[in-house]
C-alpha atoms as a PDB file:
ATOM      1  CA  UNK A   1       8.197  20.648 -22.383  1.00  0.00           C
ATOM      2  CA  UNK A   2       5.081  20.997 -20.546  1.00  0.00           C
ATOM      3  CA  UNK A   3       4.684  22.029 -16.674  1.00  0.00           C
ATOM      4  CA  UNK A   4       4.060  18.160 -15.515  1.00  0.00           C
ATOM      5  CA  UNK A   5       0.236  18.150 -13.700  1.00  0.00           C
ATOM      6  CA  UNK A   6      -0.415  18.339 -10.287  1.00  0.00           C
ATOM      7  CA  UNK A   7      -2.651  15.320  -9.772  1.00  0.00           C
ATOM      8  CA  UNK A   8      -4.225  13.936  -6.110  1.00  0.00           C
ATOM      9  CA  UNK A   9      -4.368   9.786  -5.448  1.00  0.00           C
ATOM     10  CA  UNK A  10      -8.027  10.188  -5.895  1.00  0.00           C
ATOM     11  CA  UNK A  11      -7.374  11.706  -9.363  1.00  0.00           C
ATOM     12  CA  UNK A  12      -5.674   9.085 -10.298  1.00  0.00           C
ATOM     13  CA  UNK A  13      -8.050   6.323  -8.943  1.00  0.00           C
ATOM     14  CA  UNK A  14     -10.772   8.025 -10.678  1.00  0.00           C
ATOM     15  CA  UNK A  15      -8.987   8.608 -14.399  1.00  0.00           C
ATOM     16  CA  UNK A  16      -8.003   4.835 -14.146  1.00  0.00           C
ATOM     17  CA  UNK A  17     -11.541   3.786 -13.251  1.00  0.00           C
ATOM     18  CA  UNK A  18     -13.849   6.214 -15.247  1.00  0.00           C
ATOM     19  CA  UNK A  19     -11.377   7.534 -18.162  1.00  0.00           C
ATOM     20  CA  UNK A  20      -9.153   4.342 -18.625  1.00  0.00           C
ATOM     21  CA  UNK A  21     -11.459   2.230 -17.511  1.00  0.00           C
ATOM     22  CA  UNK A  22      -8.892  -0.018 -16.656  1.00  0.00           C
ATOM     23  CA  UNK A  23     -11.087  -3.004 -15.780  1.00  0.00           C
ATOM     24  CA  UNK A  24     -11.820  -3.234 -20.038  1.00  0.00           C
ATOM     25  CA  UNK A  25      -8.336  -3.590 -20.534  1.00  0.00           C
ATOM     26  CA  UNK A  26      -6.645  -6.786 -21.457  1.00  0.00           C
ATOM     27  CA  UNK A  27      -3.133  -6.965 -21.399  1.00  0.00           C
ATOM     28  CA  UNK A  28       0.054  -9.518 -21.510  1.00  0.00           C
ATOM     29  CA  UNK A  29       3.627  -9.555 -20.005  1.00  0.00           C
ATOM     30  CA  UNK A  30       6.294 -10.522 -22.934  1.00  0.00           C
ATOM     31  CA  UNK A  31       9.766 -10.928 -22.680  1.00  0.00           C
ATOM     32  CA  UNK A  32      12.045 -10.115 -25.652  1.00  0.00           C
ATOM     33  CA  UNK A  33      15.554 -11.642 -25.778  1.00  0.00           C
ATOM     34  CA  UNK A  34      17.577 -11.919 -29.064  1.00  0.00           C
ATOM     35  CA  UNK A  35      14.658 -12.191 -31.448  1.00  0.00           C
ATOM     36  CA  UNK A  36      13.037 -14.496 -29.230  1.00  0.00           C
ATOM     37  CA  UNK A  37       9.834 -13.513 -27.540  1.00  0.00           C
ATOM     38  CA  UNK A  38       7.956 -15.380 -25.165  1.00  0.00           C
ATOM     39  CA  UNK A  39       4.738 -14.656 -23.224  1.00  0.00           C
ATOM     40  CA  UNK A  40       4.666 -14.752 -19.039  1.00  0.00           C
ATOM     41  CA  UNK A  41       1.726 -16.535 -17.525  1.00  0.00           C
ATOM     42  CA  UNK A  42       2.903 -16.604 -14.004  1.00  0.00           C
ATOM     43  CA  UNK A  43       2.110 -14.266 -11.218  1.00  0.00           C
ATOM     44  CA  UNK A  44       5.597 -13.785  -9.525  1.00  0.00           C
ATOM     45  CA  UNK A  45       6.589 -10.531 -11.253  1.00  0.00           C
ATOM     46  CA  UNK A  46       3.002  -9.075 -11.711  1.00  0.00           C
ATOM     47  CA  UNK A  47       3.055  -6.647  -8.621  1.00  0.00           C
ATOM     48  CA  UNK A  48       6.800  -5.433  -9.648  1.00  0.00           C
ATOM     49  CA  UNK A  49       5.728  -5.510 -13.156  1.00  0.00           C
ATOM     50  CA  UNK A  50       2.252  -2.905 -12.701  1.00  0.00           C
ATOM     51  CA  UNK A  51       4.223  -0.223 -10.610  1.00  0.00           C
ATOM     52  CA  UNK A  52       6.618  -0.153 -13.569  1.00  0.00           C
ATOM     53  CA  UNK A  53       3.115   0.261 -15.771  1.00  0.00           C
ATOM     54  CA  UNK A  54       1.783   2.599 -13.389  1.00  0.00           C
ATOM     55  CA  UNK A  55       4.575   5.137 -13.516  1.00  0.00           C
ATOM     56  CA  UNK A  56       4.823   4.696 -17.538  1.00  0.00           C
ATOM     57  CA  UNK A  57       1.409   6.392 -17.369  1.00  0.00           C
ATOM     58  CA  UNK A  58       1.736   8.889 -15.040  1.00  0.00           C
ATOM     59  CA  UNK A  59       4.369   9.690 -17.832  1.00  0.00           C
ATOM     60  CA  UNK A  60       2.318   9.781 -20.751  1.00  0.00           C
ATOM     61  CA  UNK A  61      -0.420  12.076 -18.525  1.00  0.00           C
ATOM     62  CA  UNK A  62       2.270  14.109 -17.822  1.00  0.00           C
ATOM     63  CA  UNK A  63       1.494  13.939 -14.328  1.00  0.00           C
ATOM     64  CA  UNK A  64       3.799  14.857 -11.627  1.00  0.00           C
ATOM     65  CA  UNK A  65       5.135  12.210  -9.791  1.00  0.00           C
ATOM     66  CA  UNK A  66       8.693  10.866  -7.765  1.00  0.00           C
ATOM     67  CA  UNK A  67      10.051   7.727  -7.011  1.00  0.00           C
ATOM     68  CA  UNK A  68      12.250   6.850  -3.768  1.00  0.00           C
ATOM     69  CA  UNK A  69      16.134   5.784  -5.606  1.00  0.00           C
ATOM     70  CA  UNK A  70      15.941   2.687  -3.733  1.00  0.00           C
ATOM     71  CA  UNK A  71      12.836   1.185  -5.148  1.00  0.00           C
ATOM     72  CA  UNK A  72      12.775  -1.082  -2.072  1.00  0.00           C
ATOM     73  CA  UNK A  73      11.837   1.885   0.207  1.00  0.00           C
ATOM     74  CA  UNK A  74       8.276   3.838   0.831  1.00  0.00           C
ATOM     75  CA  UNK A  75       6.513   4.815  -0.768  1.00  0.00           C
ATOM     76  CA  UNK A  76       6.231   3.472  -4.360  1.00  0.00           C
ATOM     77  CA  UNK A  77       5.538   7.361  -5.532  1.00  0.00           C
ATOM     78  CA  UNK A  78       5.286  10.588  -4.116  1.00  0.00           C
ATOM     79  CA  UNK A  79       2.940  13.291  -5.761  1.00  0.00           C
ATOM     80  CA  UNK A  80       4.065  16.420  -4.381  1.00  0.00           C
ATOM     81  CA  UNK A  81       7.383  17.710  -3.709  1.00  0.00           C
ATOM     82  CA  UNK A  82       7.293  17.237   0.024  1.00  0.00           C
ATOM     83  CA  UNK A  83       8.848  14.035   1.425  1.00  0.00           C
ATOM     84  CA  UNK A  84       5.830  14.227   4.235  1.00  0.00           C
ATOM     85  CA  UNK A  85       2.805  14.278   1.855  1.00  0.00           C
ATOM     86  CA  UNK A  86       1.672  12.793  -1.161  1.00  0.00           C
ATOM     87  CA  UNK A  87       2.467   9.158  -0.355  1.00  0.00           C
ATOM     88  CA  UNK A  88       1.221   6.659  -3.298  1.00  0.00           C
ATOM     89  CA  UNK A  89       1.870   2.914  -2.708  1.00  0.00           C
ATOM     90  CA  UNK A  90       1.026   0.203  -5.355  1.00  0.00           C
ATOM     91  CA  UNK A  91      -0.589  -3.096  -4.086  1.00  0.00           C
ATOM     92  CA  UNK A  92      -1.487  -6.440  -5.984  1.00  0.00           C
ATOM     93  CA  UNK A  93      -3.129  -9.227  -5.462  1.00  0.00           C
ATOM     94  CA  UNK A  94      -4.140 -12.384  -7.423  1.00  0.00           C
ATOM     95  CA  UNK A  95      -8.379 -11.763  -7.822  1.00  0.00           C
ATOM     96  CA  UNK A  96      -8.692 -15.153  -7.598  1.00  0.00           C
ATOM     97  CA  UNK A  97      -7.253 -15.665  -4.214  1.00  0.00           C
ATOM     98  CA  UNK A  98      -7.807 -13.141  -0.803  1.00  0.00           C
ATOM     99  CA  UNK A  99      -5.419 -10.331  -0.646  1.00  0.00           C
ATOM    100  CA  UNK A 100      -2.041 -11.490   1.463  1.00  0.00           C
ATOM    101  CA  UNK A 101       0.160  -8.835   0.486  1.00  0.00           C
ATOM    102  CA  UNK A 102       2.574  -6.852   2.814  1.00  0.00           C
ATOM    103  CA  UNK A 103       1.397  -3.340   4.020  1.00  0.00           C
ATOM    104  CA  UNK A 104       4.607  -2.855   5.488  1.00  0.00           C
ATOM    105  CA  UNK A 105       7.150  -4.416   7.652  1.00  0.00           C
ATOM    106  CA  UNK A 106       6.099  -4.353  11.284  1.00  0.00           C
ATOM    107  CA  UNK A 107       8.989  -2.495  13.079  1.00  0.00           C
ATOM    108  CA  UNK A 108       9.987  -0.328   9.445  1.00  0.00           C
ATOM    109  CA  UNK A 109       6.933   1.091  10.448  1.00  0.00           C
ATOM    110  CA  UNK A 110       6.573   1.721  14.042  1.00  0.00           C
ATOM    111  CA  UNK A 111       9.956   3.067  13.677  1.00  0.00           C
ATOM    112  CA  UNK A 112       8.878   5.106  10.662  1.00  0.00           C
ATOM    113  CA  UNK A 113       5.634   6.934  12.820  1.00  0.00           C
ATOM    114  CA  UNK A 114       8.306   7.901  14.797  1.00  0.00           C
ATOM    115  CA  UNK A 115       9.841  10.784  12.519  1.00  0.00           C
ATOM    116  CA  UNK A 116       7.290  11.577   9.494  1.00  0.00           C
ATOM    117  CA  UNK A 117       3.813  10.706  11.202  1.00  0.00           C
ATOM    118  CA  UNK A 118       2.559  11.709   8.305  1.00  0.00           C
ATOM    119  CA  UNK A 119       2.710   8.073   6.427  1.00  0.00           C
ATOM    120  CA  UNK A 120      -0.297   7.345   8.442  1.00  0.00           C
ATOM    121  CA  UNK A 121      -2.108   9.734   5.679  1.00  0.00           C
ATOM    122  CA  UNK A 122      -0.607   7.422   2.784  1.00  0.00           C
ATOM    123  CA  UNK A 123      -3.393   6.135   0.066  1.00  0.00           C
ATOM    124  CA  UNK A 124      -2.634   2.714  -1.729  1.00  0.00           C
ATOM    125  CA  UNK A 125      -3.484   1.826  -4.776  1.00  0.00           C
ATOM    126  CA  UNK A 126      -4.862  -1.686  -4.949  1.00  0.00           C
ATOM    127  CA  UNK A 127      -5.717  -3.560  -8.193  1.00  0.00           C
ATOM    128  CA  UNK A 128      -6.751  -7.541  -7.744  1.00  0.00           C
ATOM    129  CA  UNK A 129      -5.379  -9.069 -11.376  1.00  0.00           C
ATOM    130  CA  UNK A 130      -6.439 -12.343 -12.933  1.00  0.00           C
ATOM    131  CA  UNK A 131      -3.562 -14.011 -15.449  1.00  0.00           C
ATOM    132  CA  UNK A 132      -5.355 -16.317 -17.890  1.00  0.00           C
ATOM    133  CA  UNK A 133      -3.673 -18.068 -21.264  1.00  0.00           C
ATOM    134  CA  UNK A 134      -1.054 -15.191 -20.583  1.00  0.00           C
ATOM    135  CA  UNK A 135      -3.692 -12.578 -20.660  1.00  0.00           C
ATOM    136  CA  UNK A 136      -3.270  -9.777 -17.871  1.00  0.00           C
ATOM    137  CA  UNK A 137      -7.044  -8.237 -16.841  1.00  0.00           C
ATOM    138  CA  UNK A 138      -7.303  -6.154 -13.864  1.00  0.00           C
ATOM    139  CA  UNK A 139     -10.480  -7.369 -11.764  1.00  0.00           C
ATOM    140  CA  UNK A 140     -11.101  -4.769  -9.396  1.00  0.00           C
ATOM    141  CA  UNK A 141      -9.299  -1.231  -8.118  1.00  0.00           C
ATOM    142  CA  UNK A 142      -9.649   0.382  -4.962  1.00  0.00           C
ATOM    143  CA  UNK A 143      -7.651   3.431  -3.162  1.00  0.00           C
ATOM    144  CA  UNK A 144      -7.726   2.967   0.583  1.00  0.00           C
ATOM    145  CA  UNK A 145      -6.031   4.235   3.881  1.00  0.00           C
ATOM    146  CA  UNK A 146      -3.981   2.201   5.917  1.00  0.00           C
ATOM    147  CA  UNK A 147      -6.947   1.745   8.694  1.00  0.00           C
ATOM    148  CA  UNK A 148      -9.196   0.726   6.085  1.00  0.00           C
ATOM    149  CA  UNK A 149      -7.609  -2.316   4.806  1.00  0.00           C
ATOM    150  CA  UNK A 150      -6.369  -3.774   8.059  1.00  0.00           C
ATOM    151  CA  UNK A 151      -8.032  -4.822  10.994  1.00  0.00           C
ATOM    152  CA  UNK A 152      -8.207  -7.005  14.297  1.00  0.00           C
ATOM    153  CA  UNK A 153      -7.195 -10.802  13.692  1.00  0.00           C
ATOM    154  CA  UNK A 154      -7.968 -13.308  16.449  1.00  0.00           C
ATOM    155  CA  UNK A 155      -6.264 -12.513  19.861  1.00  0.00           C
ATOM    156  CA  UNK A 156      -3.896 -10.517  17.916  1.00  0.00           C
ATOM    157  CA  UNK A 157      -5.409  -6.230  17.588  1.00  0.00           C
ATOM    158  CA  UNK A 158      -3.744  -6.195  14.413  1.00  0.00           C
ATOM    159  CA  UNK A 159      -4.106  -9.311  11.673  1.00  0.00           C
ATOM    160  CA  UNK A 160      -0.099  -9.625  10.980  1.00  0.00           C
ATOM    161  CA  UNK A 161       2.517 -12.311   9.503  1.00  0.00           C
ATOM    162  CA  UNK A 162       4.163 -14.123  13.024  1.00  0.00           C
ATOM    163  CA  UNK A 163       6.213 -16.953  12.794  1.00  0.00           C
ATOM    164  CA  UNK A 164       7.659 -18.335  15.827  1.00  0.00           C
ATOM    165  CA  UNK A 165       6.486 -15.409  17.773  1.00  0.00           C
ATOM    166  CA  UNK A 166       8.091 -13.033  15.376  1.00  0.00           C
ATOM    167  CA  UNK A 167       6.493 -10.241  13.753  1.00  0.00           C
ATOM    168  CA  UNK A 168       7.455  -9.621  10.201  1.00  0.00           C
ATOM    169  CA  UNK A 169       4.984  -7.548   8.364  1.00  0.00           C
ATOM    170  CA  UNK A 170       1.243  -6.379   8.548  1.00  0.00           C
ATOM    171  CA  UNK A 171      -1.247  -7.690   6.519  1.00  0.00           C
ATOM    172  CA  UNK A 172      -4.283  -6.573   4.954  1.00  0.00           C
ATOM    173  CA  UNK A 173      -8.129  -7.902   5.805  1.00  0.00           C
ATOM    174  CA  UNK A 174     -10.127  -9.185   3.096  1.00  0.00           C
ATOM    175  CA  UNK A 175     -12.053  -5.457   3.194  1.00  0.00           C
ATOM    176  CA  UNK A 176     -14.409  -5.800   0.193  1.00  0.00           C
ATOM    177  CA  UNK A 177     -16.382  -9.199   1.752  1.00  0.00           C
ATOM    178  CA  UNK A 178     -19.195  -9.720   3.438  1.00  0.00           C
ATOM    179  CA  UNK A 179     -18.390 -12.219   6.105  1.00  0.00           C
ATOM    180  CA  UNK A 180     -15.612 -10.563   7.535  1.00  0.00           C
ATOM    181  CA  UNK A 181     -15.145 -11.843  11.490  1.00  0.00           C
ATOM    182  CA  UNK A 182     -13.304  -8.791  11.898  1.00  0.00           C
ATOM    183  CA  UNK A 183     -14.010  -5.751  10.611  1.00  0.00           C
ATOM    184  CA  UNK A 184     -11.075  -2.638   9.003  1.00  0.00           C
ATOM    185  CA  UNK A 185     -10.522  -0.210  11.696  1.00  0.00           C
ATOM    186  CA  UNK A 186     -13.129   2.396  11.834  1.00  0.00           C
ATOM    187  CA  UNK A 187     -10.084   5.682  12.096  1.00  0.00           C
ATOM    188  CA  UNK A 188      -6.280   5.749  12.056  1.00  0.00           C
ATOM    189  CA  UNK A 189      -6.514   5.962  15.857  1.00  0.00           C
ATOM    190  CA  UNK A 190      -8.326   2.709  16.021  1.00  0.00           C
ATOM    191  CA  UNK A 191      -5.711   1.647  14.073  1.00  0.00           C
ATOM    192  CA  UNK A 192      -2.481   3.179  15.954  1.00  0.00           C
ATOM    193  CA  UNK A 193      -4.327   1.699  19.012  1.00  0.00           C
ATOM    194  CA  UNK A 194      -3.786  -1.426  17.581  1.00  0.00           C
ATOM    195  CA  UNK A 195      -0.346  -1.142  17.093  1.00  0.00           C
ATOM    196  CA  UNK A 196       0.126   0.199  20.690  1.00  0.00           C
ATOM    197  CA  UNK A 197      -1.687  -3.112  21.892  1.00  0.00           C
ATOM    198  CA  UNK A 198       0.576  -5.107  20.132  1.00  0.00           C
ATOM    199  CA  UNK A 199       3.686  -3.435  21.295  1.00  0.00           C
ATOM    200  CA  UNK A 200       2.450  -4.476  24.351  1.00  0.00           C
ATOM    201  CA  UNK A 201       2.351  -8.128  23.557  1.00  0.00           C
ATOM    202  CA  UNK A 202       5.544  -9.067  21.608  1.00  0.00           C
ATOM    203  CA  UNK A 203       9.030  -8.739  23.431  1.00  0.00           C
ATOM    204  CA  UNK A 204      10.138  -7.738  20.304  1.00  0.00           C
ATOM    205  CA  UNK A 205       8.882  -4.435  20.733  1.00  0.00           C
ATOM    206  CA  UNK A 206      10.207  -4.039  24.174  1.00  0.00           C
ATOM    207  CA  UNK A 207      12.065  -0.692  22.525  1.00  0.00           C
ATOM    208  CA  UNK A 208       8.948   0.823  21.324  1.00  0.00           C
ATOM    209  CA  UNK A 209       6.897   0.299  25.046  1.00  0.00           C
ATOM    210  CA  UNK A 210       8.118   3.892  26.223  1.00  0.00           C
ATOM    211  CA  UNK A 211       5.237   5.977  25.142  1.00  0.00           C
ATOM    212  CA  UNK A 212       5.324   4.986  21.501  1.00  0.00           C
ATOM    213  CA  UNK A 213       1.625   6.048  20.803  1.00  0.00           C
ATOM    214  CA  UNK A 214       2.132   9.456  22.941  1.00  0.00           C
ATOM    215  CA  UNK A 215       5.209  10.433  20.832  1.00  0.00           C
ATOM    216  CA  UNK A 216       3.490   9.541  17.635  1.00  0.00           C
ATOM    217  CA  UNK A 217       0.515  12.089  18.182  1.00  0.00           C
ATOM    218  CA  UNK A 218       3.379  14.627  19.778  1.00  0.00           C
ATOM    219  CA  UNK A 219       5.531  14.523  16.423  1.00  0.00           C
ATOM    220  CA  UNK A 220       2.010  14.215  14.361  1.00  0.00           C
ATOM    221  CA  UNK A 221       1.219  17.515  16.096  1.00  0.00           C
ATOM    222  CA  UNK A 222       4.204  19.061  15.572  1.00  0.00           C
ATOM    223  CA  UNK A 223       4.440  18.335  11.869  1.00  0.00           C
ATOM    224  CA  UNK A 224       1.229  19.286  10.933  1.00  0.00           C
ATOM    225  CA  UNK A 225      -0.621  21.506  13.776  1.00  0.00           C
ATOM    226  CA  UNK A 226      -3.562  18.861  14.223  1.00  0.00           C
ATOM    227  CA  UNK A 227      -4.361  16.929  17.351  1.00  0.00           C
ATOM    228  CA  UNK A 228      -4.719  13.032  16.812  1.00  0.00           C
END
């Protein structure tokens, strides 16, 4: 068997774009069960559905790739054989509506920044879909950091989902429009700023208050030898 390819997130993004050029493609989700077939025209599955796509690809590339054994846990794949580099995550959104996907669960994350700063450095994968008459077509693609895809939202420094005062998860901005009231974070320390502010705001994260951002940049250092 061939030695599987080294391959970057930007590889991939541009072999999917320029090579594939996976916004030609049609497509269609079928399920097979005794003998009986039936096309899917819902949008439910589609996210779950084009990471299992994705990875079938990487396959036939021959490109190296791993996936966590919970599939529930970050990141969708990692590239290299470090578990602190090489973070790939998958998001999808339906082209026809603005992007409300979760980025991550709020306090997975903080807590996450804590031991492998390095996730801040994670590229995702976005493709906006449109399902028509059962017919799959990816709209649009982009690969984007973290602090590129979220922003400030209101009186919150970071647009997340809160119900009843609760954080759950953190959202993305609608990046790619032109009439944004808030714009993505300009740096990922514009962007772990925010997440200091809101710390700050939500008893929730009374745990986190104690020099969250300071230990983040200490353990960011320490990993890596660069100064946030």
């Amino acid at each position: 068997m061939a030695e599987k390819k080294k391959v970057t997130a930007n590889e991939i993004y541009d072999l999917l774009l320029n090579e594939f050029k996976i916004k030609e493609q049609i497509g269609s989700v079928e399920i097979i069960l005794g003998g009986i077939s039936a096309k899917y025209n819902g949008k439910d599955a589609i996210g779950d559905l084009l990471q299992e796509w994705l990875g079938e690809w990487l396959r036939q590339k021959n490109f190296y790739f791993r996936q966590p054994t919970n599939t529930q846990e970050f990141p969708d794949f990692l590239l290299t054989e470090s578990s602190n580099s090489g973070f790939l995550e998958l998001k999808t959104f339906n082209a026809d509506a603005s992007p409300a996907f979760d980025i991550a669960n709020f306090d997975s994350y903080c807590t996450s920044l804590l031991t492998i700063p390095e996730r801040i450095e994670a590229d995702y994968l976005i493709f906006s879909y449109k399902m028509i008459d059962a017919e799959l077509s990816i709209d649009n693609i982009w690969l984007k950091k973290v602090w590129e895809m979220t922003s400030p939202s209101g009186q919150d420094p970071l647009k997340m989902q809160v119900k009843r005062s609760q954080i759950y998860n953190i959202r993305p901005c609608t990046w790619y429009s032109k009439r944004l009231q808030y714009q993505p974070f300009e740096n990922k320390i514009d962007f772990l700023n925010a997440i200091s502010a809101t710390l700050d705001l939500y008893p929730q994260c009374d745990k986190y208050k104690d020099n969250w951002l300071k230990n983040v940049k200490s353990k960011y250092q320490k990993n890596t030898g660069i100064r946030l």
